[in-house]
C-alpha atoms as a PDB file:
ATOM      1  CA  UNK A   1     -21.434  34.298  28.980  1.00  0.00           C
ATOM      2  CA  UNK A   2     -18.195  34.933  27.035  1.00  0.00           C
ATOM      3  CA  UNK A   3     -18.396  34.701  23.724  1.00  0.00           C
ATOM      4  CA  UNK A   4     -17.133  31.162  22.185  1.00  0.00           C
ATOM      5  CA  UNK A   5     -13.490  30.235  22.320  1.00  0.00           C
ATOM      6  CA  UNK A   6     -12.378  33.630  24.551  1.00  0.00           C
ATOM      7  CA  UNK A   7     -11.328  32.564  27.991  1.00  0.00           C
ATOM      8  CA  UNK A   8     -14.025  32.760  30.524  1.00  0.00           C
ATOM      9  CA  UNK A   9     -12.827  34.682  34.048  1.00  0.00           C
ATOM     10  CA  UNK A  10     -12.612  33.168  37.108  1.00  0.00           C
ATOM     11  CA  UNK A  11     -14.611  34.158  39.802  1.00  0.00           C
ATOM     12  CA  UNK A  12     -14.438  33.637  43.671  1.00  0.00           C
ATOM     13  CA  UNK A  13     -18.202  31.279  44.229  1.00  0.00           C
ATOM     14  CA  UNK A  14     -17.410  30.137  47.946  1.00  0.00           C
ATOM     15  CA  UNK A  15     -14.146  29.650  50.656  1.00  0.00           C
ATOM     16  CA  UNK A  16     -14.979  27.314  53.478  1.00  0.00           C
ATOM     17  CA  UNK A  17     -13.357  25.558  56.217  1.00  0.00           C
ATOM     18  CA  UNK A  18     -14.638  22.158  57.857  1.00  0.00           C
ATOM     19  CA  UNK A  19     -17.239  22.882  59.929  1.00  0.00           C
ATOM     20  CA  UNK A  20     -16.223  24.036  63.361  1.00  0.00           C
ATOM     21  CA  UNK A  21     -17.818  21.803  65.642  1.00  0.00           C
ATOM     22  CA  UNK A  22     -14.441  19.587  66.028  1.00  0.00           C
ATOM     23  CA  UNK A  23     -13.126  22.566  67.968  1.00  0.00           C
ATOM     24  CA  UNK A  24     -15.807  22.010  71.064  1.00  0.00           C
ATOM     25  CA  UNK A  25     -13.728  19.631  73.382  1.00  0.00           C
ATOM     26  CA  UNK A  26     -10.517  22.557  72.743  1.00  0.00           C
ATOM     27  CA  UNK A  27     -13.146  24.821  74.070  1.00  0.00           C
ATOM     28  CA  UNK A  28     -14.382  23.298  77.220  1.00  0.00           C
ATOM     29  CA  UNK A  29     -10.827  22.708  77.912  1.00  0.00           C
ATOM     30  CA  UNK A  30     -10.147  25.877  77.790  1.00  0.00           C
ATOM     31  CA  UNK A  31     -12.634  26.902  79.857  1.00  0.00           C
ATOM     32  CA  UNK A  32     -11.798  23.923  82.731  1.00  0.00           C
ATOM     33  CA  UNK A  33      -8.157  24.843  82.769  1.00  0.00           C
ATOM     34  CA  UNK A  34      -8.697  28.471  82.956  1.00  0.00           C
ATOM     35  CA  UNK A  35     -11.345  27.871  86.152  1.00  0.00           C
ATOM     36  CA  UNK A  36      -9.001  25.400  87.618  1.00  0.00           C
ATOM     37  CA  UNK A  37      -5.927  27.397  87.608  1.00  0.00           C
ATOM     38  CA  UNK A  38      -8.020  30.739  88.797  1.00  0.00           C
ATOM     39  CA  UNK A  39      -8.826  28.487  91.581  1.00  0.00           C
ATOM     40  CA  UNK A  40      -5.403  26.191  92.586  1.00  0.00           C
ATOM     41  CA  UNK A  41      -3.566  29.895  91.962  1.00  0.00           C
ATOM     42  CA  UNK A  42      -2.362  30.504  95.448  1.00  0.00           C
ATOM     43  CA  UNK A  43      -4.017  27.746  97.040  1.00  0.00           C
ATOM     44  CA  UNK A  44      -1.565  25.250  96.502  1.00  0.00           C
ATOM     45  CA  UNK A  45      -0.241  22.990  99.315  1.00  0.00           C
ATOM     46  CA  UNK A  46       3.450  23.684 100.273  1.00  0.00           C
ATOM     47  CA  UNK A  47       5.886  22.483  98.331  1.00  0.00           C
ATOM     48  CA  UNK A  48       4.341  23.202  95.316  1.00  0.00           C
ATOM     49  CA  UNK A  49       4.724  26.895  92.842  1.00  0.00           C
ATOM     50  CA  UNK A  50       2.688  28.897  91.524  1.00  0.00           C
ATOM     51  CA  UNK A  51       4.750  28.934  88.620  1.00  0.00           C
ATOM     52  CA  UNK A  52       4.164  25.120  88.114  1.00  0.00           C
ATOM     53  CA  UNK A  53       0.321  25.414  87.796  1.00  0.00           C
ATOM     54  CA  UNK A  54       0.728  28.341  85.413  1.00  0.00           C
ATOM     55  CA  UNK A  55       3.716  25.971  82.928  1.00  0.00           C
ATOM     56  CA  UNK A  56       1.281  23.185  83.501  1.00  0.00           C
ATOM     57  CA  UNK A  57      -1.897  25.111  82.560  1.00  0.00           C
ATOM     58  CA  UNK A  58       0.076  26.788  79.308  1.00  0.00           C
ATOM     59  CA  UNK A  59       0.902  23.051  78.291  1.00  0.00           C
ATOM     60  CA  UNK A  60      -2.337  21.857  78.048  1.00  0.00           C
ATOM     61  CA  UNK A  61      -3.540  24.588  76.407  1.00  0.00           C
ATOM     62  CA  UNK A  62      -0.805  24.971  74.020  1.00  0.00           C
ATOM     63  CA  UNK A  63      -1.603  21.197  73.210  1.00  0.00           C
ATOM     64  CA  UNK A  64      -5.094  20.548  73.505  1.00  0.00           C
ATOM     65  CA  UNK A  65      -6.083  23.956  72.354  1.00  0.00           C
ATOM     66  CA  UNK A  66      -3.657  25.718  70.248  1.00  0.00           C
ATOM     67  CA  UNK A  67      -2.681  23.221  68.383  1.00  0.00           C
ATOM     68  CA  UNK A  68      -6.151  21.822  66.976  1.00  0.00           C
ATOM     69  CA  UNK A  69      -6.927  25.279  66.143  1.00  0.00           C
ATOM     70  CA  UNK A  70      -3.954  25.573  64.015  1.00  0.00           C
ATOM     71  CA  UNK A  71      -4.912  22.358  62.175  1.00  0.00           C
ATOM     72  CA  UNK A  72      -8.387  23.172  61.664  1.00  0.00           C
ATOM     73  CA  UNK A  73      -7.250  26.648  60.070  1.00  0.00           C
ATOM     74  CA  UNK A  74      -5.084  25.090  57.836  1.00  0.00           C
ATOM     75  CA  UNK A  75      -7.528  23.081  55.787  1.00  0.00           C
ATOM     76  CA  UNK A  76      -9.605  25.127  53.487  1.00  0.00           C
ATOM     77  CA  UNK A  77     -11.659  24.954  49.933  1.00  0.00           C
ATOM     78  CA  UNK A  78     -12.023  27.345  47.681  1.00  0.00           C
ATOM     79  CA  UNK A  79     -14.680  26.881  45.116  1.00  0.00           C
ATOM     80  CA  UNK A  80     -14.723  29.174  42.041  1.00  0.00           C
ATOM     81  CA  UNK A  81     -16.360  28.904  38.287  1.00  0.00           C
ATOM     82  CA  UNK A  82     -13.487  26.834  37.414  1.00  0.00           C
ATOM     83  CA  UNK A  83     -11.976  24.130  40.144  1.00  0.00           C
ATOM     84  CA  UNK A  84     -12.177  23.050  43.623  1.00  0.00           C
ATOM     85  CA  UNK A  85      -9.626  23.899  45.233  1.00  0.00           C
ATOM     86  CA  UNK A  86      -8.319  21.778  48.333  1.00  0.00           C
ATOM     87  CA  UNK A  87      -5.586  23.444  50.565  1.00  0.00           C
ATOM     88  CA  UNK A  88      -4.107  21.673  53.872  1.00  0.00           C
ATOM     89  CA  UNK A  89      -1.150  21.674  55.831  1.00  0.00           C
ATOM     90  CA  UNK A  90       0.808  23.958  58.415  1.00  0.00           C
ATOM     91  CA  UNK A  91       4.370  23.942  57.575  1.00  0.00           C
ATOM     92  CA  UNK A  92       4.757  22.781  53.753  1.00  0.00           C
ATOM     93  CA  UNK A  93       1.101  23.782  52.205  1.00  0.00           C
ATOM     94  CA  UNK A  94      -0.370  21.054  49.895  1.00  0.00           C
ATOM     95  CA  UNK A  95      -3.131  21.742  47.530  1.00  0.00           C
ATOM     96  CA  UNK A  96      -5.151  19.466  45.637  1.00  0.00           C
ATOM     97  CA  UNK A  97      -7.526  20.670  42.335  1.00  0.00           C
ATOM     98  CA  UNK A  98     -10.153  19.272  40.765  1.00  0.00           C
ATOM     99  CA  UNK A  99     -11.456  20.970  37.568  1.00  0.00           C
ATOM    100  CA  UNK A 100     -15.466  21.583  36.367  1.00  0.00           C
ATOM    101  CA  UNK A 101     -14.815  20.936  33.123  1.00  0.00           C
ATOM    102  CA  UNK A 102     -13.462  17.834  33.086  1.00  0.00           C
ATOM    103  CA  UNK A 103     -16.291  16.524  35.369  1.00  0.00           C
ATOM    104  CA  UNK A 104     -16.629  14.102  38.369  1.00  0.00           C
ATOM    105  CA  UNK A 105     -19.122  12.457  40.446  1.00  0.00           C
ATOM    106  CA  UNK A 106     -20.295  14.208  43.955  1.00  0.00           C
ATOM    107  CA  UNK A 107     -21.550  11.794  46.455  1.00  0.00           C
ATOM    108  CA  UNK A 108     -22.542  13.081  50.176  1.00  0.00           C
ATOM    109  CA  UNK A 109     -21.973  11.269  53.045  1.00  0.00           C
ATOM    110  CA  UNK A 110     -24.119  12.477  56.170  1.00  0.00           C
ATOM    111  CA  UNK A 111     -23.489  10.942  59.653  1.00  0.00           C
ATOM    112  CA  UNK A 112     -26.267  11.578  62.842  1.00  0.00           C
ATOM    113  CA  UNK A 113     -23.808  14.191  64.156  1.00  0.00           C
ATOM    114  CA  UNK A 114     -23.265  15.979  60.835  1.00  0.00           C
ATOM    115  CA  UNK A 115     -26.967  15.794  60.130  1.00  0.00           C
ATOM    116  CA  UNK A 116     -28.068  17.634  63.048  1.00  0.00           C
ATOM    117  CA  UNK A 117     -25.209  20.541  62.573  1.00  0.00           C
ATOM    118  CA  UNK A 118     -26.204  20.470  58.326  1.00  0.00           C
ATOM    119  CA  UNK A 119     -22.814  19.307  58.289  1.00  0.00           C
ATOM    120  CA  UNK A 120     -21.472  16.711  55.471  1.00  0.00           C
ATOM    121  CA  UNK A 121     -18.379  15.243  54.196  1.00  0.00           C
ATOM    122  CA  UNK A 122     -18.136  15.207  50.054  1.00  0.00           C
ATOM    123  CA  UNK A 123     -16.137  13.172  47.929  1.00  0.00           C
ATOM    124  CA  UNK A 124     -15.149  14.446  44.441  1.00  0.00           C
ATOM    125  CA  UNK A 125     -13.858  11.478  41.777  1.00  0.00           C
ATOM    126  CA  UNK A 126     -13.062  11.787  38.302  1.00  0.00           C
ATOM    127  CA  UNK A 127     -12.166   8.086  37.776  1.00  0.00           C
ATOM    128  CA  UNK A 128      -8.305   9.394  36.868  1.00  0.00           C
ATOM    129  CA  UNK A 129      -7.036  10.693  40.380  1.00  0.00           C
ATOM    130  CA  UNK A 130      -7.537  10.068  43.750  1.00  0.00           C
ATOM    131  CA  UNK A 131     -10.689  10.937  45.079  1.00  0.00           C
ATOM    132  CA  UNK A 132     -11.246  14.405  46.552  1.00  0.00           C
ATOM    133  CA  UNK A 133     -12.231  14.159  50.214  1.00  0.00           C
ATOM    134  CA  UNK A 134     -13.878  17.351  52.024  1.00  0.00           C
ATOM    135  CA  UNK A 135     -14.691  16.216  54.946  1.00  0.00           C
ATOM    136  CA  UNK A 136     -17.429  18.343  57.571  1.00  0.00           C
ATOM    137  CA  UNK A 137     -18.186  20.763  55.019  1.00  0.00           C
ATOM    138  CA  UNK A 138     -20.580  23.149  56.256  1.00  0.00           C
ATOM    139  CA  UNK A 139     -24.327  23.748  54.645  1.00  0.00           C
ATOM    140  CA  UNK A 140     -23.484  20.244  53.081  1.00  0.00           C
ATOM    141  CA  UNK A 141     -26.831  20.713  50.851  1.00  0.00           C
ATOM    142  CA  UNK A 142     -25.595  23.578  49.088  1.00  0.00           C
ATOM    143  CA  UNK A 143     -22.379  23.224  48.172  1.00  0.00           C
ATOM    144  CA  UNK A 144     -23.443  19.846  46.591  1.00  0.00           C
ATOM    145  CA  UNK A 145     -25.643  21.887  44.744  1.00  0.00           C
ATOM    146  CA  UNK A 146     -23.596  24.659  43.882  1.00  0.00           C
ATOM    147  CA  UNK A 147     -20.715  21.688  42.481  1.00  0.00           C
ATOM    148  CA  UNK A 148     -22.891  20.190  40.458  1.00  0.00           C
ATOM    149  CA  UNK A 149     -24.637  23.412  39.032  1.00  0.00           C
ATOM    150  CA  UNK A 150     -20.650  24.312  38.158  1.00  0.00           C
ATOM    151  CA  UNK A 151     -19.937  21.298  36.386  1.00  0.00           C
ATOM    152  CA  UNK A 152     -22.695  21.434  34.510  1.00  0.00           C
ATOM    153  CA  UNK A 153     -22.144  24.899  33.617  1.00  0.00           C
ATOM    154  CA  UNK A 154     -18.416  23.952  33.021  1.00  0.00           C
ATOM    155  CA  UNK A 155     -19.301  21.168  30.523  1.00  0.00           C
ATOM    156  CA  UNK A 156     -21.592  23.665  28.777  1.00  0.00           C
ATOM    157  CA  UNK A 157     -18.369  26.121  27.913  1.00  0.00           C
ATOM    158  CA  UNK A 158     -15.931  23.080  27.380  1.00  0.00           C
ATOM    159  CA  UNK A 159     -18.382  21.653  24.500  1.00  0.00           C
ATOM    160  CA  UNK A 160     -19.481  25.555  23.244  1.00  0.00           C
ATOM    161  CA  UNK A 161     -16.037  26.192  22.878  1.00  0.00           C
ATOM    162  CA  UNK A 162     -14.953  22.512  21.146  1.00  0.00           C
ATOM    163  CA  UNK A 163     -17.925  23.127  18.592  1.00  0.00           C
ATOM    164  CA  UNK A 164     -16.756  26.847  18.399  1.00  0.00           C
ATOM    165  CA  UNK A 165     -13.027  26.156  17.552  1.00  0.00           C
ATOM    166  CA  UNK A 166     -13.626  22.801  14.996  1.00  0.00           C
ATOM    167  CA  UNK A 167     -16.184  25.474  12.692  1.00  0.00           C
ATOM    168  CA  UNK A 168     -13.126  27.876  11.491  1.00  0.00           C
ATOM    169  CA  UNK A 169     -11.969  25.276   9.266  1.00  0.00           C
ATOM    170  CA  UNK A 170      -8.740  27.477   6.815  1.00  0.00           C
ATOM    171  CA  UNK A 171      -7.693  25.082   3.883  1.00  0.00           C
ATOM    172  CA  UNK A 172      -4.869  27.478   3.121  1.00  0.00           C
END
């Protein structure tokens, strides 16, 4: 620990992204469109191009693949000894923080389909701002428990430091 009133450092604890089970139905169309156009390729009836099946084909993956990748990768947390850290969005990047320190309540919300991946979506509230939403969160369980270990910890320093800086009392 840092001795009182000198600024503690911030360290990296954790950097997740929502858990990547939302990306199954991109996959298995992936894989369908890739079989079907390996087998329509050439077998098309006349009147129709090959060229058509392959613009068709990139369409569908562009949209039903491509682009829900894109949005899943664009939403991370970032956890350090400090704040949460929320970052989303693919053009204009929007980031939401939440500080240790200053506390918050944690609650967990598990559904059947998150319980059986350990999956979890968290909500972060201070009681000032808007709630923090992380939603699928991987190993649900420990982050919890990591958050509320660092807000403990964080209250810890905040108070230290308050009691620390109101001692050095100079009357002149």
């Amino acid at each position: 620990m840092p001795p009182p009133g000198t600024p503690s450092e911030e360290l990296l604890i954790a950097r997740f992204r929502g858990h990547a089970r939302r990306l199954f139905w991109s996959a298995l169309v992936l894989i369908a469109t890739f079989g079907a156009t390996a087998y329509f390729y050439g077998n098309l009836p006349a009147g129709y191009e090959d060229w058509m099946l392959l613009s068709a084909a990139g369409a569908l993956v562009l949209l039903a693949v491509v682009l829900p990748f894109i949005v899943w990768y664009s939403r991370s947390t970032t956890v350090t000894t400090r704040r949460v850290i929320a970052h989303h969005g693919v053009g204009a990047r929007r980031r939401r923080e939440m500080s240790h320190a200053r506390g918050y309540t944690i609650a967990v919300r598990r559904g059947p389909l998150q319980r059986v991946w350990g999956a979890g979506t968290i909500t972060l509230s201070n009681g000032v701002d808007a709630p923090m939403r992380l939603a699928n969160v991987p190993n649900v369980t420990l982050v919890h428990e990591t958050l509320a270990d660092q807000i403990e910890v964080g209250q810890i320093l905040a108070h230290r430091d308050a009691q620390a800086g109101g001692d050095e009392f100079d009357p002149a």
